[in-house]
PDB file of N, CA and C in Angstrom:
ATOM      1  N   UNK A   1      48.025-153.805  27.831  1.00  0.00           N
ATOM      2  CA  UNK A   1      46.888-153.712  26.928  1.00  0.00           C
ATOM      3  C   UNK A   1      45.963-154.887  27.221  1.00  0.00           C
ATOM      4  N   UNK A   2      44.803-154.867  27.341  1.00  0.00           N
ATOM      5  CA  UNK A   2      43.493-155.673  27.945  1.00  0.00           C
ATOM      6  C   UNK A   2      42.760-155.962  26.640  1.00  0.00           C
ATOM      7  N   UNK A   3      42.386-156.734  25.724  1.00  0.00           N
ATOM      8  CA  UNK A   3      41.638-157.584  24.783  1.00  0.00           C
ATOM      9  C   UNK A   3      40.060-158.036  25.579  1.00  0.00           C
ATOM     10  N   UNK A   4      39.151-157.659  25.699  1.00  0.00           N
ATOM     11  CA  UNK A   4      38.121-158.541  26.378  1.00  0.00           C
ATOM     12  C   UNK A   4      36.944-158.933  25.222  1.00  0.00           C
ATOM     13  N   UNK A   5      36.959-160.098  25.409  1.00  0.00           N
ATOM     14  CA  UNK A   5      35.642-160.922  24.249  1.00  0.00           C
ATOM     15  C   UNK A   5      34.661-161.671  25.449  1.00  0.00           C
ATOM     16  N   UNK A   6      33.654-160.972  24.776  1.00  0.00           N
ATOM     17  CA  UNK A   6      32.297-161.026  25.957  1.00  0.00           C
ATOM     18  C   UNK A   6      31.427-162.060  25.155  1.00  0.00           C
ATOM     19  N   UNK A   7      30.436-162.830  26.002  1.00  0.00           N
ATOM     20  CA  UNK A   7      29.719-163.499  25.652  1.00  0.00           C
ATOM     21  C   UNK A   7      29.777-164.025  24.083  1.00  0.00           C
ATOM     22  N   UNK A   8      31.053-164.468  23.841  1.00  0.00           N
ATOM     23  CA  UNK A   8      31.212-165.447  22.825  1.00  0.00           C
ATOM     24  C   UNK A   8      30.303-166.720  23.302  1.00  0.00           C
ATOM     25  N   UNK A   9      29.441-167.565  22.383  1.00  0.00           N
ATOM     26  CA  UNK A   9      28.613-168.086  22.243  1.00  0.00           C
ATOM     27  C   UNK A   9      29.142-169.591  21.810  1.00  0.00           C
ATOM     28  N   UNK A  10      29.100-170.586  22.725  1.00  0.00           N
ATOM     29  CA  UNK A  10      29.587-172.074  21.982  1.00  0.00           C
ATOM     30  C   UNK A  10      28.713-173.090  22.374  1.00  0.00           C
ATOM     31  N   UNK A  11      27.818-173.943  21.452  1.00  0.00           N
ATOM     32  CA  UNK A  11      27.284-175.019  21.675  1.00  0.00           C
ATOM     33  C   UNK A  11      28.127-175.933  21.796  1.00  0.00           C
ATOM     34  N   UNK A  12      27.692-177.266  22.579  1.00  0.00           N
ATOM     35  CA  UNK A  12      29.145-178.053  22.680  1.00  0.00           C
ATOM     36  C   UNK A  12      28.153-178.857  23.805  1.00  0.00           C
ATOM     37  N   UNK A  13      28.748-180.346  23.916  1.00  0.00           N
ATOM     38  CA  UNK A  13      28.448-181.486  24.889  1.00  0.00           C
ATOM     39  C   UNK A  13      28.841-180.654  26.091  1.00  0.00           C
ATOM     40  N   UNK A  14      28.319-180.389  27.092  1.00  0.00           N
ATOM     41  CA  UNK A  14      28.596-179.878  28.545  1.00  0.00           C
ATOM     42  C   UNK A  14      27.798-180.667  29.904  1.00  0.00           C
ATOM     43  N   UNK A  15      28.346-181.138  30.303  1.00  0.00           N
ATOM     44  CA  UNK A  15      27.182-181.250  31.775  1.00  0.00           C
ATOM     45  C   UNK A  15      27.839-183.044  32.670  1.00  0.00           C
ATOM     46  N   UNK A  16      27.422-183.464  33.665  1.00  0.00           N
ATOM     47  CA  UNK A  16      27.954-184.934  34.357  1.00  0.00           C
ATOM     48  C   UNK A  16      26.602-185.430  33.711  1.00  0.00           C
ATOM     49  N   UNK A  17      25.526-185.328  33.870  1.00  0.00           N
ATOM     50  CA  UNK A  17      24.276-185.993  33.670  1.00  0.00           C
ATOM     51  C   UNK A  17      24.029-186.727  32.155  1.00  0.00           C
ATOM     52  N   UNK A  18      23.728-188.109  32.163  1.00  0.00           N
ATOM     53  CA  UNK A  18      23.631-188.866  30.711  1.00  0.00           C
ATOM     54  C   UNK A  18      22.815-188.104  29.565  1.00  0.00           C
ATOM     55  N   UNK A  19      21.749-187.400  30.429  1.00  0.00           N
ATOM     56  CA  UNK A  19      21.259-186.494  29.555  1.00  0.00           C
ATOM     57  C   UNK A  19      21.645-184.975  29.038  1.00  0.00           C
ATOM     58  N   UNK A  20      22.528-184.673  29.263  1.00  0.00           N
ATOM     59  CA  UNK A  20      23.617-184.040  29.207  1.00  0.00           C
ATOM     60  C   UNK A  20      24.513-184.198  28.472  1.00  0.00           C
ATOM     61  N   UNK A  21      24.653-185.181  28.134  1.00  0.00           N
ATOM     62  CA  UNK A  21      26.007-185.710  27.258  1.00  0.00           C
ATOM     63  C   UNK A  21      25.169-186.139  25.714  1.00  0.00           C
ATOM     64  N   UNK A  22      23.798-185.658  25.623  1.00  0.00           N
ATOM     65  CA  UNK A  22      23.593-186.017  24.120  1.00  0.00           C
ATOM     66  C   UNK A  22      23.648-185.295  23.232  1.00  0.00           C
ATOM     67  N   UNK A  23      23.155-183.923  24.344  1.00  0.00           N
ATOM     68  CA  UNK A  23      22.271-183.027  23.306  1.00  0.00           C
ATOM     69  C   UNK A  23      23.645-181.587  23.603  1.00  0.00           C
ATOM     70  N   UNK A  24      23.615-180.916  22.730  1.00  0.00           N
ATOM     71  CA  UNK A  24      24.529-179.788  22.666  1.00  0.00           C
ATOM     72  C   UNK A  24      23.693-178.990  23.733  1.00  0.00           C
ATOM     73  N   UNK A  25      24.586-178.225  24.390  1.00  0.00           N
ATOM     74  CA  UNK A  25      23.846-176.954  25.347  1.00  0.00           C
ATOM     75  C   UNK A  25      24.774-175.467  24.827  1.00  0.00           C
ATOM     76  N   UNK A  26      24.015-174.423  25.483  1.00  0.00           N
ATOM     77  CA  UNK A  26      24.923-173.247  25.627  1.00  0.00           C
ATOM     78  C   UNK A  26      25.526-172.425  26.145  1.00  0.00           C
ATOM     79  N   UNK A  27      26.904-172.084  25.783  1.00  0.00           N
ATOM     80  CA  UNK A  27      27.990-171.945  27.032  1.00  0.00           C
ATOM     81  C   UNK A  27      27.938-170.191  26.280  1.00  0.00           C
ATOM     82  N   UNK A  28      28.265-169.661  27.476  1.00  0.00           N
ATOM     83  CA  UNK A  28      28.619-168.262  27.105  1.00  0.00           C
ATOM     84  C   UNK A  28      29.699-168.094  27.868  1.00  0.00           C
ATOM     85  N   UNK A  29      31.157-167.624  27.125  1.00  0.00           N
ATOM     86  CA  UNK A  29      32.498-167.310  27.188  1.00  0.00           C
ATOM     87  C   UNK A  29      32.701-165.966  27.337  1.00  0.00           C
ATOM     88  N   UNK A  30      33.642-165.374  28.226  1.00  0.00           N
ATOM     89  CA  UNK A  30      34.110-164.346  28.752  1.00  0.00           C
ATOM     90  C   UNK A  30      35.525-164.418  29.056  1.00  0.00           C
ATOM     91  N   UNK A  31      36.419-163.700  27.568  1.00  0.00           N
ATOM     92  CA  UNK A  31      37.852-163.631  28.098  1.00  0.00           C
ATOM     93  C   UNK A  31      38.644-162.613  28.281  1.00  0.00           C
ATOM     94  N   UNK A  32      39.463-162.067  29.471  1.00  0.00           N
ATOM     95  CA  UNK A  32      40.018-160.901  29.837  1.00  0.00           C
ATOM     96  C   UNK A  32      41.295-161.073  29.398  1.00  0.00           C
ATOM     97  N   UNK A  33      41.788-160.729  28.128  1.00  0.00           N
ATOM     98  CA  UNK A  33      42.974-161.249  27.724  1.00  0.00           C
ATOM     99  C   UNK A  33      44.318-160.214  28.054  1.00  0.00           C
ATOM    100  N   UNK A  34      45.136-160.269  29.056  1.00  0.00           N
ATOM    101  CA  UNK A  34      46.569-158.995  28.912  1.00  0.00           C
ATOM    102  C   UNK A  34      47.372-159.368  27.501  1.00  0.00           C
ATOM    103  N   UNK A  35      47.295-158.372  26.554  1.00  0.00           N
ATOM    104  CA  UNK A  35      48.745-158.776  25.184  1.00  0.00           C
ATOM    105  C   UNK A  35      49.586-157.828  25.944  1.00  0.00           C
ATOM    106  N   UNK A  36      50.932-158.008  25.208  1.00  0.00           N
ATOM    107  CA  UNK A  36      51.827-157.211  25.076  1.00  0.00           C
ATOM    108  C   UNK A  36      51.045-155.918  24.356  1.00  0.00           C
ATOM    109  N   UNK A  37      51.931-154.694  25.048  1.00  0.00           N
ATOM    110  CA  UNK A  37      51.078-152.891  24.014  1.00  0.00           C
ATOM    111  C   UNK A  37      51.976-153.220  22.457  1.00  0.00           C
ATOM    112  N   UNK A  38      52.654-153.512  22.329  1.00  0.00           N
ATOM    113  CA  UNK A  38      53.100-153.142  20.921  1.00  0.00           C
ATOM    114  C   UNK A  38      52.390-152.922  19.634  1.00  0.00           C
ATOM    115  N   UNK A  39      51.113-153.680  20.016  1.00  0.00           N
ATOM    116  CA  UNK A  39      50.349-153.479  18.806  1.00  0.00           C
ATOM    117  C   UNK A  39      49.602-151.825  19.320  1.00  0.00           C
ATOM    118  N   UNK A  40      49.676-151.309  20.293  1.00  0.00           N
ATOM    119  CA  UNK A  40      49.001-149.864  19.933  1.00  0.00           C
ATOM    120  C   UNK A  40      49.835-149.223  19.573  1.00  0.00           C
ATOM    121  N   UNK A  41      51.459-149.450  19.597  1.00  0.00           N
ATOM    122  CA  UNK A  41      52.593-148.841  19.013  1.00  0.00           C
ATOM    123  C   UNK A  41      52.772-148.661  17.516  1.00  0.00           C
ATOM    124  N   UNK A  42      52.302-149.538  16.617  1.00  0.00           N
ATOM    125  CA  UNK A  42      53.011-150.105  15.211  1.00  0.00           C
ATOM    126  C   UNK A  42      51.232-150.045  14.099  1.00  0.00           C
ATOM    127  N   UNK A  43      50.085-149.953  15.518  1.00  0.00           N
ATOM    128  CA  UNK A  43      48.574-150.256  14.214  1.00  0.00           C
ATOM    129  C   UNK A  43      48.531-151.605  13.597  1.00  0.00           C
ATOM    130  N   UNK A  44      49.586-152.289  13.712  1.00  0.00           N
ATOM    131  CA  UNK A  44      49.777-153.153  12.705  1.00  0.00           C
ATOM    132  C   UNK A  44      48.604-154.798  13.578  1.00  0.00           C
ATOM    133  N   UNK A  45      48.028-155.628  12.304  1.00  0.00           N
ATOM    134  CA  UNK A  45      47.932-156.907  13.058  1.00  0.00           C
ATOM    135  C   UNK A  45      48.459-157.546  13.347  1.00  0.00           C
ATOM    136  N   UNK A  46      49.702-158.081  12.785  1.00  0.00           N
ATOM    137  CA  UNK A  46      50.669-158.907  13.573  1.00  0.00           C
ATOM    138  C   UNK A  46      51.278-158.641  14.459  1.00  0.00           C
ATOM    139  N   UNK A  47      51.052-157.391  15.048  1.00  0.00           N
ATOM    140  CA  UNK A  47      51.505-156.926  16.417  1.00  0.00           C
ATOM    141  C   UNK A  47      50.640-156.647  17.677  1.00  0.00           C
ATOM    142  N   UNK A  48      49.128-157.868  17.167  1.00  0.00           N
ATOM    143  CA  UNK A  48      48.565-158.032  18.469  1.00  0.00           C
ATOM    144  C   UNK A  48      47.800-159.474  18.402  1.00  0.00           C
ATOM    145  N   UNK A  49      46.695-159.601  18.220  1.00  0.00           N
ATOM    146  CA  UNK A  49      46.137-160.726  19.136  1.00  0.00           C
ATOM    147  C   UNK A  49      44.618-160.786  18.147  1.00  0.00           C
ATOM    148  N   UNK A  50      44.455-161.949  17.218  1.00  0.00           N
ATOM    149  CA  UNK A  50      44.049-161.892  16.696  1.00  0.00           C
ATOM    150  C   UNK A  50      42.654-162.410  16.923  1.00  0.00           C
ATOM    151  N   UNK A  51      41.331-161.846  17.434  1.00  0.00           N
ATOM    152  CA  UNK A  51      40.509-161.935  18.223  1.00  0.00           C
ATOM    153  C   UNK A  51      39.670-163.058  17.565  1.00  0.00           C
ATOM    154  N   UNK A  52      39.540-162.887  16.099  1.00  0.00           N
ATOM    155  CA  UNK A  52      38.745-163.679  15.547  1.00  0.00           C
ATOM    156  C   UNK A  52      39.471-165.310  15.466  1.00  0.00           C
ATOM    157  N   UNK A  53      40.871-165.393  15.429  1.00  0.00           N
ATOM    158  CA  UNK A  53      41.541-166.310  15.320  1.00  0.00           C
ATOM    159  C   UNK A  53      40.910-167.534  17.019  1.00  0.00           C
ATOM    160  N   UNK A  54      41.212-166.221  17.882  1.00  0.00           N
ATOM    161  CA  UNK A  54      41.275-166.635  19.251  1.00  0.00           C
ATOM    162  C   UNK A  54      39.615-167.467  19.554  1.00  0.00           C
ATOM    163  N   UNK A  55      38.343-166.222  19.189  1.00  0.00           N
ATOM    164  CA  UNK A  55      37.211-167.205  19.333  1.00  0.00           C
ATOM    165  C   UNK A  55      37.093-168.339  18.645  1.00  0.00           C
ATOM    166  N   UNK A  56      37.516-168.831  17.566  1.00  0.00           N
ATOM    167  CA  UNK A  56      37.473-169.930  16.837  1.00  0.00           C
ATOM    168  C   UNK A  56      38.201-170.994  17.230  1.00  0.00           C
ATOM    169  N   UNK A  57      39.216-170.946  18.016  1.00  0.00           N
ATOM    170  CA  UNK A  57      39.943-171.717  18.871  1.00  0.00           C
ATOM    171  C   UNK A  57      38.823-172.420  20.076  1.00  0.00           C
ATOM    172  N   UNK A  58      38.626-171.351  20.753  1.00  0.00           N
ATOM    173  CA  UNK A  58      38.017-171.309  22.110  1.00  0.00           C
ATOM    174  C   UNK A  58      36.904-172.616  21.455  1.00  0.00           C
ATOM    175  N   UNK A  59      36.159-172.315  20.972  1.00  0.00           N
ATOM    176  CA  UNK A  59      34.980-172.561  20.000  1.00  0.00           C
ATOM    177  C   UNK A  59      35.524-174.567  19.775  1.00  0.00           C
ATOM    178  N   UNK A  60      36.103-174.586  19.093  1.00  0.00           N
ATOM    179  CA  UNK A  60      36.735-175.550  18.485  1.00  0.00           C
ATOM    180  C   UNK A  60      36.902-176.373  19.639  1.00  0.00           C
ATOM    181  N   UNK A  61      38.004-175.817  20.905  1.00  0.00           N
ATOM    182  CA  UNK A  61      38.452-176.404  21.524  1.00  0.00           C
ATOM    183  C   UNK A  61      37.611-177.197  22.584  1.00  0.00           C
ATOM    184  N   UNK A  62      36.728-176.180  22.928  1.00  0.00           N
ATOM    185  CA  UNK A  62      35.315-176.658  23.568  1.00  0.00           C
ATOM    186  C   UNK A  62      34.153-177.723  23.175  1.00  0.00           C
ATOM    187  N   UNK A  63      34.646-177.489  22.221  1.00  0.00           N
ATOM    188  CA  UNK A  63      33.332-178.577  21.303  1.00  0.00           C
ATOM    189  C   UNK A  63      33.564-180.046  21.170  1.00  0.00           C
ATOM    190  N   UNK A  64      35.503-179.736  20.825  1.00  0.00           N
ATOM    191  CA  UNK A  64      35.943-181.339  20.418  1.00  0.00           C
ATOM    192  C   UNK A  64      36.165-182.155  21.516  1.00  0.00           C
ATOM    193  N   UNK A  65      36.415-180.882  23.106  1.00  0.00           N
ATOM    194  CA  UNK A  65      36.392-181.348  24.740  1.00  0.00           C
ATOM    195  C   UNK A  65      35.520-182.181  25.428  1.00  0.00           C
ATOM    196  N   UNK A  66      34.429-181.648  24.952  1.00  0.00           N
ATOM    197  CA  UNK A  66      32.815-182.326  25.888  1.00  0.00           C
ATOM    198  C   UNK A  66      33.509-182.844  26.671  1.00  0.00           C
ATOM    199  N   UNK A  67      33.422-181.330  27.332  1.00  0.00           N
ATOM    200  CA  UNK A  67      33.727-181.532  29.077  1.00  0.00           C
ATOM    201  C   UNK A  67      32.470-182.012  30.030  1.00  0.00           C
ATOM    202  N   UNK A  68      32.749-182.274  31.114  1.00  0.00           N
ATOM    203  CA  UNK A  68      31.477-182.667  32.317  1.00  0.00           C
ATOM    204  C   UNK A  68      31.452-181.300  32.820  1.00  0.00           C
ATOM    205  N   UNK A  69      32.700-180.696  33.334  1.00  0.00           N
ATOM    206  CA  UNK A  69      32.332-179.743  34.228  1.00  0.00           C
ATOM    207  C   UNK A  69      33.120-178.163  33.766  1.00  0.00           C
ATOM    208  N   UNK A  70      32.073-177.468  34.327  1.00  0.00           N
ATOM    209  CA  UNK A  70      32.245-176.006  33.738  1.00  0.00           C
ATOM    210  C   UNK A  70      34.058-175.661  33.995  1.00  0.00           C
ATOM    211  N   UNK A  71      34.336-176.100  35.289  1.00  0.00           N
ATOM    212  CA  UNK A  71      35.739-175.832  36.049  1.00  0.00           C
ATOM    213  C   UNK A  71      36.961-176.139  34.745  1.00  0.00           C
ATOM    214  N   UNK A  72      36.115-177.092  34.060  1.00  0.00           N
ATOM    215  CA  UNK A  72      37.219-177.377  32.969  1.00  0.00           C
ATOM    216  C   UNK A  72      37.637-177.091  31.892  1.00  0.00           C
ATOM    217  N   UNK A  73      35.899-176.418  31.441  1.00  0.00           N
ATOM    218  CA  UNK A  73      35.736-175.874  30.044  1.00  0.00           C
ATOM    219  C   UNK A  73      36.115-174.480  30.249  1.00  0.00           C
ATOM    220  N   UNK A  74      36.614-173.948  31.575  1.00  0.00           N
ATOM    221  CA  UNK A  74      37.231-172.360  32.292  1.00  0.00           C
ATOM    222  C   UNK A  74      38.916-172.855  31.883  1.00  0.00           C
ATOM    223  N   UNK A  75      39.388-173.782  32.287  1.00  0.00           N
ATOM    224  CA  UNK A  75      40.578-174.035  31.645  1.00  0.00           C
ATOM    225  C   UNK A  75      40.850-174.308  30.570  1.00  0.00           C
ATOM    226  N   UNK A  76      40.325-174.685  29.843  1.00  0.00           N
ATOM    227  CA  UNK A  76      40.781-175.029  27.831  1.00  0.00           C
ATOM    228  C   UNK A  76      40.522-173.512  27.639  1.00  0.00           C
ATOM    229  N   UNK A  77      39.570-172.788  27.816  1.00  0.00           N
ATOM    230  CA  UNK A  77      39.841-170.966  27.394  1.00  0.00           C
ATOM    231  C   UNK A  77      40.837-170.612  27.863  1.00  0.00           C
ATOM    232  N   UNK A  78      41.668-170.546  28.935  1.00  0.00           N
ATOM    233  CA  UNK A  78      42.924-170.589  29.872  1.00  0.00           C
ATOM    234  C   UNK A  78      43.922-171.047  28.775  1.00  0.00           C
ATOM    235  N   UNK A  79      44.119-172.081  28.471  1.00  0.00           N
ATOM    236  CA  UNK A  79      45.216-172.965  27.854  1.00  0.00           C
ATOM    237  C   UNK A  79      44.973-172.260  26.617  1.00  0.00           C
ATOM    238  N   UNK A  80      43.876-171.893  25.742  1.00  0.00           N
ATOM    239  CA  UNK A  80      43.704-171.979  24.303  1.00  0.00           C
ATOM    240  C   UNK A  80      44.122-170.248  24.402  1.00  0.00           C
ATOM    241  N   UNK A  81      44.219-169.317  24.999  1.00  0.00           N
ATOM    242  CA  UNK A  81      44.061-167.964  25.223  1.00  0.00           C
ATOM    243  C   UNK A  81      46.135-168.051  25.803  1.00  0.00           C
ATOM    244  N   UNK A  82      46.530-168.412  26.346  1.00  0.00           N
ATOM    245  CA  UNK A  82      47.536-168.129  26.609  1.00  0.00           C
ATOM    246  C   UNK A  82      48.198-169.166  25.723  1.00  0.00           C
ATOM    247  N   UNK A  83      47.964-169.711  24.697  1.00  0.00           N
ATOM    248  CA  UNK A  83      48.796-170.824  23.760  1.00  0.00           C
ATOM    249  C   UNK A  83      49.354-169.626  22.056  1.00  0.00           C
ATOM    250  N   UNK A  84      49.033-168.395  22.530  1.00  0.00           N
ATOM    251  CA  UNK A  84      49.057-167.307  21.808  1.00  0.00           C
ATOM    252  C   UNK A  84      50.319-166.715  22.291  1.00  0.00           C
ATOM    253  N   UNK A  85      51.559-166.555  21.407  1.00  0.00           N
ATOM    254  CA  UNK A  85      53.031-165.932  21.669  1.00  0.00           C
ATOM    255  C   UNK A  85      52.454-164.987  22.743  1.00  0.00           C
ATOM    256  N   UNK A  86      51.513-163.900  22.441  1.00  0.00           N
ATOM    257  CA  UNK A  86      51.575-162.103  23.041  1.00  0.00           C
ATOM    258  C   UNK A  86      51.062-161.668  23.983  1.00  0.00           C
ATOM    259  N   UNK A  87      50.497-163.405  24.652  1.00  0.00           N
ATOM    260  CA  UNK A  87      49.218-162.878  25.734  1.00  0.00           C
ATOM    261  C   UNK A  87      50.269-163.478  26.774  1.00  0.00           C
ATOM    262  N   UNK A  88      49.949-162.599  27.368  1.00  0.00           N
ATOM    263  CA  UNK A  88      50.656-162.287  29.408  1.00  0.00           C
ATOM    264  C   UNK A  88      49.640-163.287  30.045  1.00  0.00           C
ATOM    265  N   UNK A  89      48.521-163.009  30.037  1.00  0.00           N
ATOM    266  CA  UNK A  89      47.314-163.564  30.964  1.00  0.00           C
ATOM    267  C   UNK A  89      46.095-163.354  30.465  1.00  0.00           C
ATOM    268  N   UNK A  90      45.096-163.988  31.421  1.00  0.00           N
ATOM    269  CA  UNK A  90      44.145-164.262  30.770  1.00  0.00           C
ATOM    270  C   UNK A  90      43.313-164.363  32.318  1.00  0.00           C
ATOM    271  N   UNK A  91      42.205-164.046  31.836  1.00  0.00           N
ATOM    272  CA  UNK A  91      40.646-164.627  33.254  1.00  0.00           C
ATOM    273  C   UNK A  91      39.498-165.332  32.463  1.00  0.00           C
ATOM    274  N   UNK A  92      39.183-166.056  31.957  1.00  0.00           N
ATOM    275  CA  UNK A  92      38.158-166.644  31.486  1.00  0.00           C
ATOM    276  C   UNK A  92      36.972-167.025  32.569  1.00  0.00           C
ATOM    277  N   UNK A  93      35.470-166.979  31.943  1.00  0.00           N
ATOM    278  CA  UNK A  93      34.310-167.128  32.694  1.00  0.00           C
ATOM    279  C   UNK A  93      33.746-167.815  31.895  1.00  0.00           C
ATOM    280  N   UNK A  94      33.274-169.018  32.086  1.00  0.00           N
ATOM    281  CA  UNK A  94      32.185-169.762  31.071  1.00  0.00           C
ATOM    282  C   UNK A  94      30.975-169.943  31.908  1.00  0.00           C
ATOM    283  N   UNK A  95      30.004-169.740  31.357  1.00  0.00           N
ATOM    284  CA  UNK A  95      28.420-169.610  31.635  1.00  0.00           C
ATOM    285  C   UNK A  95      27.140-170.522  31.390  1.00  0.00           C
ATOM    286  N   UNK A  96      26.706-170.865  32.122  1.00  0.00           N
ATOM    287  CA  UNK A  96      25.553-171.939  31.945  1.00  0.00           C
ATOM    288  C   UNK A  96      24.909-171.969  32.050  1.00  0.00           C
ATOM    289  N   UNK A  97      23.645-171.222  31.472  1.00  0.00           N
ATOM    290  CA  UNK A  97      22.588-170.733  31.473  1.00  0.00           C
ATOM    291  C   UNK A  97      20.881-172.208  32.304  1.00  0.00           C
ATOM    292  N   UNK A  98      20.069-172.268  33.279  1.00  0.00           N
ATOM    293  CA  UNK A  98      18.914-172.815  33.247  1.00  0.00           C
ATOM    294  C   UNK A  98      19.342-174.877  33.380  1.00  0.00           C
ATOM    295  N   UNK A  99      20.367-174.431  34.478  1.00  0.00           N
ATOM    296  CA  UNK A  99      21.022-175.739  34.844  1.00  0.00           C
ATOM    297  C   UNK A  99      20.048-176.128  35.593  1.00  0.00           C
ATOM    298  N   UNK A 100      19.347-175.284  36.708  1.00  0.00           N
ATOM    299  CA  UNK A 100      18.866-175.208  37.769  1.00  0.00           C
ATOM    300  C   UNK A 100      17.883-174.796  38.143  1.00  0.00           C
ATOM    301  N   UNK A 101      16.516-175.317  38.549  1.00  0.00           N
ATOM    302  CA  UNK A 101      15.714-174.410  38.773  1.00  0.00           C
ATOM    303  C   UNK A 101      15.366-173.807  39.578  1.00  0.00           C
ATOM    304  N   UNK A 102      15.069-172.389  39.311  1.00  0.00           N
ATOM    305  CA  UNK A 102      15.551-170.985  39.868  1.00  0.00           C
ATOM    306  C   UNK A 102      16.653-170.598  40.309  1.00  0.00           C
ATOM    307  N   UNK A 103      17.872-170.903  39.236  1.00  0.00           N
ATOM    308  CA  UNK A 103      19.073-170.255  39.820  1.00  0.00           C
ATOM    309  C   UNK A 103      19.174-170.098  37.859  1.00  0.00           C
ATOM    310  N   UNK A 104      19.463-168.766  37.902  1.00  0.00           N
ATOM    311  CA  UNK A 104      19.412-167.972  36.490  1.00  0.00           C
ATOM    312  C   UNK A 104      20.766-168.956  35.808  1.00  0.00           C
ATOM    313  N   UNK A 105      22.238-168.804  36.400  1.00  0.00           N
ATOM    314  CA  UNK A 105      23.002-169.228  35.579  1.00  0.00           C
ATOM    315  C   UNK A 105      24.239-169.766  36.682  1.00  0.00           C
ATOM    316  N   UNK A 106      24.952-170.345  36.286  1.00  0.00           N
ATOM    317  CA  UNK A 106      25.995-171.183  36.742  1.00  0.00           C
ATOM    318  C   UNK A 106      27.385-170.627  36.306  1.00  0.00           C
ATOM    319  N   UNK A 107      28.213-170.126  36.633  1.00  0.00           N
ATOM    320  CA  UNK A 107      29.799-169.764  36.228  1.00  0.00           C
ATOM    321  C   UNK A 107      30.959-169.840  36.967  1.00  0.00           C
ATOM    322  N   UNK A 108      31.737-170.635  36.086  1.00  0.00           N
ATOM    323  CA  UNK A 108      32.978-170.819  36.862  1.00  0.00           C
ATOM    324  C   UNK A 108      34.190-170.274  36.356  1.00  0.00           C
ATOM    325  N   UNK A 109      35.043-169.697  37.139  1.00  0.00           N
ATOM    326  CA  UNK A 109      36.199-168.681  36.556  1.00  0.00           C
ATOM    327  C   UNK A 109      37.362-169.068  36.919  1.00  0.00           C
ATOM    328  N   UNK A 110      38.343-168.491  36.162  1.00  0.00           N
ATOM    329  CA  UNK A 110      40.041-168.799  36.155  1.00  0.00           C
ATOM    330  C   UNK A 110      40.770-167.898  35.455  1.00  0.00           C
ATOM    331  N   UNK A 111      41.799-167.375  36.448  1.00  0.00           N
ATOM    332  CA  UNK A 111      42.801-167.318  35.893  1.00  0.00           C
ATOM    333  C   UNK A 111      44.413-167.039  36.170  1.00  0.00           C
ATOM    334  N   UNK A 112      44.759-167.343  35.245  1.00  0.00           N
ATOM    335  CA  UNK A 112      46.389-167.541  34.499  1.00  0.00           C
ATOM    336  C   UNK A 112      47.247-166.897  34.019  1.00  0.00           C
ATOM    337  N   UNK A 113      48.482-166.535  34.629  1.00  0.00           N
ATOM    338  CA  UNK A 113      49.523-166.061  33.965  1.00  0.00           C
ATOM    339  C   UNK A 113      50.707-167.023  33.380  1.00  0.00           C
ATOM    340  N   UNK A 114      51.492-166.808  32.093  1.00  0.00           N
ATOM    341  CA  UNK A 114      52.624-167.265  31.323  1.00  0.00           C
ATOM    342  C   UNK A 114      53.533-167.213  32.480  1.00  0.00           C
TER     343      UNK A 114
END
């Protein structure tokens, strides 16, 4: 069973540059989560993967990180996504919109199996 949360939205310190490190920017999150099927077995919520639980993590985890580099803020979605009993794996993509000029967006990806 595949969970995917698209362009979850996190402001948060991101970037190497001093100017970078003051001002919040915006990251757009992409996670391909494998659970265990049991929850299409039972209907039930405690028998899957609690999505809203999971962005608020991601969210959290990113923010309190103020990371430098995207490569890293691709791993705390990694760590924070598989720190969940039911998830097998995971691919996370974080996004960086107008780093660069004329290059639309910046993304770096990962992923992880338990």
């Amino acid at each position: 069973m595949v969970l995917k949360l698209e362009e979850i939205q996190v402001e948060c310190i991101i970037g190497e540059l001093e100017a970078e490190r003051i001002k919040k920017q915006l990251l757009y999150v992409k996670a391909v989560i494998d659970i265990e099927e049991k929850s299409s077995l039972t209907d039930k919520i405690e028998d899957t993967l609690d999505y809203c639980e999971v962005v608020q993590k991601i969210r959290g985890n990113l923010e309190r990180e103020k990371c430098r580099m995207l490569e890293r803020a691709a791993k705390i979605v990694c760590d924070t996504c598989l720190s969940f009993g039911n998830v097998k794996s995971v691919k996370a993509e974080v996004r960086k919109e107008g780093t660069l000029r004329g290059v639309k967006s910046v993304t770096a990806e990962m992923e992880e199996t338990k």
